[in-house]
PDB file of N, CA and C in Angstrom:
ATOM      1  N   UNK A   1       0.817  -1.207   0.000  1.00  0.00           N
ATOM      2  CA  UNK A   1       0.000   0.000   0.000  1.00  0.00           C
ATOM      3  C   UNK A   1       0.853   1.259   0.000  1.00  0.00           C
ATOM      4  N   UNK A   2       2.100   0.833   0.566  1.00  0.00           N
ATOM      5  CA  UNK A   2       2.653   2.430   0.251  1.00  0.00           C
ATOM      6  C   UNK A   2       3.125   2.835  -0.381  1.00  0.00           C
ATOM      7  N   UNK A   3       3.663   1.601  -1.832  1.00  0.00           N
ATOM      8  CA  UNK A   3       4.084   2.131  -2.756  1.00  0.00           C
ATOM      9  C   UNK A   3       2.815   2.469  -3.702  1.00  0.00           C
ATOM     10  N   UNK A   4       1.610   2.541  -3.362  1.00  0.00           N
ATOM     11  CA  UNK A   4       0.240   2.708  -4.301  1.00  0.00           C
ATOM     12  C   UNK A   4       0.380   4.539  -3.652  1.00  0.00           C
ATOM     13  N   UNK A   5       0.548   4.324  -2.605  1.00  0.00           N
ATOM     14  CA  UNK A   5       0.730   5.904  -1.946  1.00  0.00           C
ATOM     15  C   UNK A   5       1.562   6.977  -2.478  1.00  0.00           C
ATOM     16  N   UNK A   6       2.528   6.573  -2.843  1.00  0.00           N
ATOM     17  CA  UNK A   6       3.854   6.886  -3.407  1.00  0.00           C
ATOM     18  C   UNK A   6       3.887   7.196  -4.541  1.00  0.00           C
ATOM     19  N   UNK A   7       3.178   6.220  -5.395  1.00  0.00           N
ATOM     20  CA  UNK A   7       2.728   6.186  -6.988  1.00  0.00           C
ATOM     21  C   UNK A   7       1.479   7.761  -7.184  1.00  0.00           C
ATOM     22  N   UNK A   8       0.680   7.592  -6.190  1.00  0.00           N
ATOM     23  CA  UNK A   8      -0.279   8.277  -6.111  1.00  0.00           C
ATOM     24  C   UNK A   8       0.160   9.463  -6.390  1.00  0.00           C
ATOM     25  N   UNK A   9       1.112   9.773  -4.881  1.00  0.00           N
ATOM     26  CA  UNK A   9       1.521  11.465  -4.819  1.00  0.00           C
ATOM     27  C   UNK A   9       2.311  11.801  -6.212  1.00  0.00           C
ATOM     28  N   UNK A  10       3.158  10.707  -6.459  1.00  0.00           N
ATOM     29  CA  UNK A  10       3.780  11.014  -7.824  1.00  0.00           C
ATOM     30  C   UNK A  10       3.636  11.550  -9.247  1.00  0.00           C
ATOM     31  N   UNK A  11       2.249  11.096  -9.212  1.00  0.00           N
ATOM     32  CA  UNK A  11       1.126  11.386 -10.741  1.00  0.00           C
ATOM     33  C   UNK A  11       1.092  12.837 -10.422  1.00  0.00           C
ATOM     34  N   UNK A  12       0.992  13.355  -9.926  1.00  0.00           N
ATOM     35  CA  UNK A  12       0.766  14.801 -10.676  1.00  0.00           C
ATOM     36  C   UNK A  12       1.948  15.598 -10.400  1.00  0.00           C
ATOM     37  N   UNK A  13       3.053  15.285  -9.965  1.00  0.00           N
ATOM     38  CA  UNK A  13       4.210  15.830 -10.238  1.00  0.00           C
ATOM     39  C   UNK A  13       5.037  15.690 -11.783  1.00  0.00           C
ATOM     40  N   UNK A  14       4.428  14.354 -12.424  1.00  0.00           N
ATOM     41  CA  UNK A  14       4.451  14.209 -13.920  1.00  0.00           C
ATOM     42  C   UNK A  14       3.691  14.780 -14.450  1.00  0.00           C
ATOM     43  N   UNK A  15       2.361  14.889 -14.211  1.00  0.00           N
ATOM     44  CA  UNK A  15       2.202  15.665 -14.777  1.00  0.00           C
ATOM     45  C   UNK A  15       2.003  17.121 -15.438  1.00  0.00           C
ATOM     46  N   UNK A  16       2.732  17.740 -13.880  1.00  0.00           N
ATOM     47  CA  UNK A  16       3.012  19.196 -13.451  1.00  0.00           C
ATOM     48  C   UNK A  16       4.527  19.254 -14.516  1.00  0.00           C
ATOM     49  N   UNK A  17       5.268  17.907 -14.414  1.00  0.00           N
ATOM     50  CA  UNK A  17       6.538  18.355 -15.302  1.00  0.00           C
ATOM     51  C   UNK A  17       6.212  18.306 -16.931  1.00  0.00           C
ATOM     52  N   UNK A  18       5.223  17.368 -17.504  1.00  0.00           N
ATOM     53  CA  UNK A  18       4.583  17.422 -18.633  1.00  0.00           C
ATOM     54  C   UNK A  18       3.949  18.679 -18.893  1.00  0.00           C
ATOM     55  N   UNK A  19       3.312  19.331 -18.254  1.00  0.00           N
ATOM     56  CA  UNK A  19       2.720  20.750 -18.336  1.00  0.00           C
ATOM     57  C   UNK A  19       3.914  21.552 -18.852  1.00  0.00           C
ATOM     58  N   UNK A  20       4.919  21.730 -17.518  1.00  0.00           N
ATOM     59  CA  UNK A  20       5.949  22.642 -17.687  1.00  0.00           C
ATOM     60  C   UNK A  20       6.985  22.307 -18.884  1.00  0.00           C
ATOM     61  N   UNK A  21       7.019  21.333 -19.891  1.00  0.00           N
ATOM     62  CA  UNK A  21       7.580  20.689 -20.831  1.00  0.00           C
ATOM     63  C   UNK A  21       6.887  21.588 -22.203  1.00  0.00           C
ATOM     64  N   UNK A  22       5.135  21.303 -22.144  1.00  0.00           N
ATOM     65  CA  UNK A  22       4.261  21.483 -22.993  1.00  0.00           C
ATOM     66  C   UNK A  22       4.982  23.404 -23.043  1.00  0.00           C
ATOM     67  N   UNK A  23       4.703  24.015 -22.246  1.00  0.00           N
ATOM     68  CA  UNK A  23       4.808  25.497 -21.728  1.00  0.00           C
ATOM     69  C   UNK A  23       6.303  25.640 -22.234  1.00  0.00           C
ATOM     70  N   UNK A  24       7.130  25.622 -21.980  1.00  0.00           N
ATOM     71  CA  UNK A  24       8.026  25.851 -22.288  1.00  0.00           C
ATOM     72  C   UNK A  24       8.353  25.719 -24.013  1.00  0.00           C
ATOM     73  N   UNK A  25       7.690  24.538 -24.650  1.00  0.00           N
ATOM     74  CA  UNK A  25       8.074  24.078 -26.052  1.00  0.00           C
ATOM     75  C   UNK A  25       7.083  25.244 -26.625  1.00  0.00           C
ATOM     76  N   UNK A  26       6.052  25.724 -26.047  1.00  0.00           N
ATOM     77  CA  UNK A  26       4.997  27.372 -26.504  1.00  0.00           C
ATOM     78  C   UNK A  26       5.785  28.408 -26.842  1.00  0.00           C
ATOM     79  N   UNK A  27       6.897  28.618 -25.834  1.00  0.00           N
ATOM     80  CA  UNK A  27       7.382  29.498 -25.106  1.00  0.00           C
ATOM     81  C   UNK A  27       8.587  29.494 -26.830  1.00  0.00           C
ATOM     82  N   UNK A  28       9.294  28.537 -26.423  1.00  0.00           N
ATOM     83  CA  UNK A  28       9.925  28.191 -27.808  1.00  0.00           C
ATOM     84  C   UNK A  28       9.386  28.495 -28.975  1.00  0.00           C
ATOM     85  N   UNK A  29       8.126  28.393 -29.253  1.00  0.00           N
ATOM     86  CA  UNK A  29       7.930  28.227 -30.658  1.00  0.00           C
ATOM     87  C   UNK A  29       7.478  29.927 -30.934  1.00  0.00           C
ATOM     88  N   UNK A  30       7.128  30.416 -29.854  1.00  0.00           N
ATOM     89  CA  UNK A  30       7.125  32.371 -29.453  1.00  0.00           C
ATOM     90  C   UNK A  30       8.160  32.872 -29.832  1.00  0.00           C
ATOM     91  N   UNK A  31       9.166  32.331 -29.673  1.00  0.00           N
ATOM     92  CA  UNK A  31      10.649  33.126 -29.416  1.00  0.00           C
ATOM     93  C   UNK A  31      10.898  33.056 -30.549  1.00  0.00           C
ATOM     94  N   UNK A  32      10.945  31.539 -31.189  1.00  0.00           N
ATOM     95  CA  UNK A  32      11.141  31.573 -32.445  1.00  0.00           C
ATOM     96  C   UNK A  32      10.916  32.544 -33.735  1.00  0.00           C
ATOM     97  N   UNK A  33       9.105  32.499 -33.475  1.00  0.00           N
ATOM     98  CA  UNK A  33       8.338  33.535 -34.522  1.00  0.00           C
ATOM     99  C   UNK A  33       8.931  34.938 -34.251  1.00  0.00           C
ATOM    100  N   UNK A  34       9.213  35.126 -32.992  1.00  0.00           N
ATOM    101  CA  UNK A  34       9.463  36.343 -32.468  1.00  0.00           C
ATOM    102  C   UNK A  34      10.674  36.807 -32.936  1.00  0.00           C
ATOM    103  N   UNK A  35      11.818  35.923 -33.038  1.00  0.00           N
ATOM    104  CA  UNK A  35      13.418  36.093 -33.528  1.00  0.00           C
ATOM    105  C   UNK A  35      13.016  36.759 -35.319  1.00  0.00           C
ATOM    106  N   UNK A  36      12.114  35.614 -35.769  1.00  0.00           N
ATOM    107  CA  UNK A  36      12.232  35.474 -36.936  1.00  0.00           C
ATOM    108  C   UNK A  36      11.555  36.794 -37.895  1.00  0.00           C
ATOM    109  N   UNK A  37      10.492  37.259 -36.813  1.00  0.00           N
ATOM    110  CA  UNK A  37      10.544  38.347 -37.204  1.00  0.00           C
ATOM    111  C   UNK A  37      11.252  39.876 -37.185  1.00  0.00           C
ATOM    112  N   UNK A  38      12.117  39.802 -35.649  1.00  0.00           N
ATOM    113  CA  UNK A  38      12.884  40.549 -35.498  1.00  0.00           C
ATOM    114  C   UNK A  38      14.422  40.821 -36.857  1.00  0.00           C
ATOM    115  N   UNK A  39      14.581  39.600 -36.945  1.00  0.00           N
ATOM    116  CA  UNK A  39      15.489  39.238 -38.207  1.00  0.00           C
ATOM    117  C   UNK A  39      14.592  40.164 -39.530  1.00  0.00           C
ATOM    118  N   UNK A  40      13.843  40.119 -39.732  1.00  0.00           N
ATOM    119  CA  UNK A  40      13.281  40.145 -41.028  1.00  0.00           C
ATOM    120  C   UNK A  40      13.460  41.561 -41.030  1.00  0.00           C
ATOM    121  N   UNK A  41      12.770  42.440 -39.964  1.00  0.00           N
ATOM    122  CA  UNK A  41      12.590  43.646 -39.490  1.00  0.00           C
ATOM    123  C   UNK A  41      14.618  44.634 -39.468  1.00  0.00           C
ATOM    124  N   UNK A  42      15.286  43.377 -38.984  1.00  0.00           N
ATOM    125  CA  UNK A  42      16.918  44.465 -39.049  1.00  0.00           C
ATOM    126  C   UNK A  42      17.228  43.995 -40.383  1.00  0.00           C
ATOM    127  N   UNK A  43      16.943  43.100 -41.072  1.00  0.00           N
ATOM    128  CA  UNK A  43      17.287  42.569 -42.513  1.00  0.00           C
ATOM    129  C   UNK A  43      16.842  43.712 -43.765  1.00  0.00           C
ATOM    130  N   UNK A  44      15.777  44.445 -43.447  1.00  0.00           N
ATOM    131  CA  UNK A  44      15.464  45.130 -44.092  1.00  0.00           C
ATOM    132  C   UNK A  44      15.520  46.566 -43.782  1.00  0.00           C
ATOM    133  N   UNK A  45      16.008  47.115 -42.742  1.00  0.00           N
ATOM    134  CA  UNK A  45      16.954  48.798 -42.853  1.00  0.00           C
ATOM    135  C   UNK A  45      18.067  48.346 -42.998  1.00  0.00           C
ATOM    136  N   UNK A  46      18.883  48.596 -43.652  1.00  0.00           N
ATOM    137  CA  UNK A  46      20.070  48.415 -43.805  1.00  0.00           C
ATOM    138  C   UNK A  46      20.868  48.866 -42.021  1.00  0.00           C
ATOM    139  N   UNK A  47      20.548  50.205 -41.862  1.00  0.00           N
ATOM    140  CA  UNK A  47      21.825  50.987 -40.749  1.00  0.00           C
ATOM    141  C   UNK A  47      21.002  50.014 -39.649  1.00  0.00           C
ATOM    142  N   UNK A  48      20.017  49.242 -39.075  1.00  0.00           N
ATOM    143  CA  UNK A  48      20.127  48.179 -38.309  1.00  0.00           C
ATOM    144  C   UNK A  48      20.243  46.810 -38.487  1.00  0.00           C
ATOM    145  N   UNK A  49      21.122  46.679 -39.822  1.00  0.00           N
ATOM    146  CA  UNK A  49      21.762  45.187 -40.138  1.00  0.00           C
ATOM    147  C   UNK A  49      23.136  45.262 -39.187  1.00  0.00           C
ATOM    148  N   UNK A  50      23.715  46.224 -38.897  1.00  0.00           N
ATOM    149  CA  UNK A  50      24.997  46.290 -38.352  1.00  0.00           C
ATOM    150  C   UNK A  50      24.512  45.809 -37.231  1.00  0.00           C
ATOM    151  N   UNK A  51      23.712  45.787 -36.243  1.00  0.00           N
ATOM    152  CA  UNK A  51      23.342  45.149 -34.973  1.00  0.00           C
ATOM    153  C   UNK A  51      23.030  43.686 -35.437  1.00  0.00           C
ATOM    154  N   UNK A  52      23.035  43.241 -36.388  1.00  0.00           N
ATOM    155  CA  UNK A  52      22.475  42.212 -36.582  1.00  0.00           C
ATOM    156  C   UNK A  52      23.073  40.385 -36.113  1.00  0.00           C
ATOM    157  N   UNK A  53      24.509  41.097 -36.128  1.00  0.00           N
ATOM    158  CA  UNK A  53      25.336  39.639 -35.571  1.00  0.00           C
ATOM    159  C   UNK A  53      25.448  39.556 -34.210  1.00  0.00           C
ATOM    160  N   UNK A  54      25.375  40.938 -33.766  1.00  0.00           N
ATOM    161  CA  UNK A  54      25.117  40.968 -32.067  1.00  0.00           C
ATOM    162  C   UNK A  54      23.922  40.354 -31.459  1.00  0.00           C
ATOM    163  N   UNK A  55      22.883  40.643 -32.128  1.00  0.00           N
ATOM    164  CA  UNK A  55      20.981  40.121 -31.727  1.00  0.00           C
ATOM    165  C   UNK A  55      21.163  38.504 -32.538  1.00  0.00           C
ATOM    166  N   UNK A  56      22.257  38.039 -33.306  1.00  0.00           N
ATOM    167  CA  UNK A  56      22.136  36.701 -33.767  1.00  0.00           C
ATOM    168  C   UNK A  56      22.829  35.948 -32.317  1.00  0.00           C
ATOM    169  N   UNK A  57      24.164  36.489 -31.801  1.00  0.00           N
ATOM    170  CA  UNK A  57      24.632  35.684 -30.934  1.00  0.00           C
ATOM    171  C   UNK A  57      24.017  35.793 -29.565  1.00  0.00           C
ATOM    172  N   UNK A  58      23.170  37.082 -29.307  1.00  0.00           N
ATOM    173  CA  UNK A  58      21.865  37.050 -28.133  1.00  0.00           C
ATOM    174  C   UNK A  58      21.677  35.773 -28.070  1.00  0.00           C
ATOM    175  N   UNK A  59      20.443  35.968 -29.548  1.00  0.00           N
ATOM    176  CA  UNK A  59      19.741  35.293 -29.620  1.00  0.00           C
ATOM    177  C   UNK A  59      19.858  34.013 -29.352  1.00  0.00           C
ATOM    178  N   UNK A  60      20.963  33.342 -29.819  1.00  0.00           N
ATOM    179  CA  UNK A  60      21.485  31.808 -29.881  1.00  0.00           C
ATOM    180  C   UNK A  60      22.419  31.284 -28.525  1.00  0.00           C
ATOM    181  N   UNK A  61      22.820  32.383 -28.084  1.00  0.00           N
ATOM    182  CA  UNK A  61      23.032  32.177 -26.666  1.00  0.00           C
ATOM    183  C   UNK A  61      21.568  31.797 -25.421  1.00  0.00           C
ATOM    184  N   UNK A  62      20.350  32.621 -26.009  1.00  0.00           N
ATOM    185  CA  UNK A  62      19.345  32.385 -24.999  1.00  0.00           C
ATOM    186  C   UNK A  62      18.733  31.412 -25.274  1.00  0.00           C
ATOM    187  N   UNK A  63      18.724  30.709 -26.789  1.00  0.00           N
ATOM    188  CA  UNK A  63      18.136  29.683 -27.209  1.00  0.00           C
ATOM    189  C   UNK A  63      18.958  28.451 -26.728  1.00  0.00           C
ATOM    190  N   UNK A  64      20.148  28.231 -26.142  1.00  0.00           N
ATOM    191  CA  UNK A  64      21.186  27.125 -25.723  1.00  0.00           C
ATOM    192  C   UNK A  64      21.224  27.396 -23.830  1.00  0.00           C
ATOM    193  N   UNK A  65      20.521  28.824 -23.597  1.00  0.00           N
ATOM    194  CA  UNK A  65      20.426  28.291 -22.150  1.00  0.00           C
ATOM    195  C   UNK A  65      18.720  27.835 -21.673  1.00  0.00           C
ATOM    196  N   UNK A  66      17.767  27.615 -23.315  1.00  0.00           N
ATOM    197  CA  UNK A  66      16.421  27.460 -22.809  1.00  0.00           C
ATOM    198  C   UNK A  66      16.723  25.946 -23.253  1.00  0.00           C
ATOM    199  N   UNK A  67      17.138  25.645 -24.430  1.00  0.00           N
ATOM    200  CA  UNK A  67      17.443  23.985 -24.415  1.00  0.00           C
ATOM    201  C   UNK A  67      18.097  23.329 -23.399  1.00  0.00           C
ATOM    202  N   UNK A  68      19.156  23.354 -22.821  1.00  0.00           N
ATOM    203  CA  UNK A  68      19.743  23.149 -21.490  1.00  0.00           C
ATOM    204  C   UNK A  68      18.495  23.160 -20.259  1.00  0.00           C
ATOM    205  N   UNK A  69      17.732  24.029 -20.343  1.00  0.00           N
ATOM    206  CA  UNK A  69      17.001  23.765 -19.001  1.00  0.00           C
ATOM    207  C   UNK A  69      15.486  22.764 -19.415  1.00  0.00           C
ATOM    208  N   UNK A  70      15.622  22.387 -20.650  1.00  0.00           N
ATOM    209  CA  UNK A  70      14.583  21.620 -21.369  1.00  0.00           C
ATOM    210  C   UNK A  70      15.335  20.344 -21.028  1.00  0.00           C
ATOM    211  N   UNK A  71      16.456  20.102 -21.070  1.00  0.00           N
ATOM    212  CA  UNK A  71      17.475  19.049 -20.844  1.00  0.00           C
ATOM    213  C   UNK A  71      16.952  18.449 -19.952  1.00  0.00           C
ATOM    214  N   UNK A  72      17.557  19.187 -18.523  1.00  0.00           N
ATOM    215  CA  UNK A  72      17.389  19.384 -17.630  1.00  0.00           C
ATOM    216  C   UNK A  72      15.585  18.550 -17.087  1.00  0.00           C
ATOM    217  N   UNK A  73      14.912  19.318 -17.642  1.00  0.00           N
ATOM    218  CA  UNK A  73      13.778  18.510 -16.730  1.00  0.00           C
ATOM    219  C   UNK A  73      13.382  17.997 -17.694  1.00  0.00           C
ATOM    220  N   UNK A  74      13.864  17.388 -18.673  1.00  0.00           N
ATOM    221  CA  UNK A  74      13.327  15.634 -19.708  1.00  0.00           C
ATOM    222  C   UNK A  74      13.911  14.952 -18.743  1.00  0.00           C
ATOM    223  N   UNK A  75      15.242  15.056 -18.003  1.00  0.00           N
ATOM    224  CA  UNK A  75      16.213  14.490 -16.991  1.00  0.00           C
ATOM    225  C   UNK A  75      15.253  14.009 -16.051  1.00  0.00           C
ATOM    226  N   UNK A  76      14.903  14.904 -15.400  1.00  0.00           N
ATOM    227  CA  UNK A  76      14.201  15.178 -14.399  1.00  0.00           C
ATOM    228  C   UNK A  76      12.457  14.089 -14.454  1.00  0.00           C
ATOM    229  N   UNK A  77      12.050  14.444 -15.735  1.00  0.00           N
ATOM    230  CA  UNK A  77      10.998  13.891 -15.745  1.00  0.00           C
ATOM    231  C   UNK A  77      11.217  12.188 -16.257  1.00  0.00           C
ATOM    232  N   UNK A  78      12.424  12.012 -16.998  1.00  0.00           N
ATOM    233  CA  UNK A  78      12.873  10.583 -16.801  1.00  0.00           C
ATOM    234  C   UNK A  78      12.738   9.838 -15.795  1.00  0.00           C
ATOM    235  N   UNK A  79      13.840  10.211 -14.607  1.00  0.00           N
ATOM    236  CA  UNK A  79      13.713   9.392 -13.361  1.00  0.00           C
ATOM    237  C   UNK A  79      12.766   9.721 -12.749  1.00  0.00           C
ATOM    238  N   UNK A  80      11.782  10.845 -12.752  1.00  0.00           N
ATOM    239  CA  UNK A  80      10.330  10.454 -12.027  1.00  0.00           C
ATOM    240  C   UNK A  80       9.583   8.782 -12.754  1.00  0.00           C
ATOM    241  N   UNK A  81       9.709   8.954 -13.995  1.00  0.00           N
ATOM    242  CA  UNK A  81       9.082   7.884 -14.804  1.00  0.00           C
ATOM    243  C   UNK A  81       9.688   6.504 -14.115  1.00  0.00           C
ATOM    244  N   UNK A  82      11.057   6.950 -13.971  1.00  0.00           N
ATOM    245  CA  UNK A  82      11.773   5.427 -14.017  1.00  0.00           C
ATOM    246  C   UNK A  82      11.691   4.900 -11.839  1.00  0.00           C
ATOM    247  N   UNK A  83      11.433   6.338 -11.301  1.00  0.00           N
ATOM    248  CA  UNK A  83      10.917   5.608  -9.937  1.00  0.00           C
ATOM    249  C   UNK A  83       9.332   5.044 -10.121  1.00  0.00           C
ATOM    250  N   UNK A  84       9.013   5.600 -11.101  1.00  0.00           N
ATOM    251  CA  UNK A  84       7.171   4.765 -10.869  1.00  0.00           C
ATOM    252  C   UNK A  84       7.331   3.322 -11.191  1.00  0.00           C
ATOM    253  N   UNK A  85       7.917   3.309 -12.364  1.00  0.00           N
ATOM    254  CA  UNK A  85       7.708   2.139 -12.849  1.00  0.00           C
ATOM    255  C   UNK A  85       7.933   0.911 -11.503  1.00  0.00           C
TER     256      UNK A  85
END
């Protein structure tokens, strides 16, 4: 019975990390549209193309510390999976 207890409390901490998985991959696909239009927008004045390799390595710097924390709790939501089982 107490591992039915255990199992119990566990379910919605998966699925609180499935939420925060779902949310985050939103969050991603925002940033994305959002980059892509920002790009389009310095692509086309010329005198703010010169900012343009600076807002590329922003950009790809914040996109490698949001994958890393996506890492991070697939990690996370692994060994929840792998204590239920």
């Amino acid at each position: 019975m107490a591992k039915s207890n255990k199992t119990d409390l566990e379910a919605p901490k998966i699925k609180e990390l499935i939420d925060k998985l779902t949310e985050i991959q939103e969050g991603f696909k925002r940033n994305l549209a959002d980059l892509h239009q920002k790009i389009e927008t310095i692509e086309s004045e010329p005198e703010l193309s010169i900012n343009l390799d600076n807002f590329k390595r922003d950009a790809e710097l914040r996109v490698d510390d949001l994958e890393e924390e996506v890492k991070q709790l697939r990690e996370q939501l692994s060994a929840i999976k792998e204590l239920l089982s």
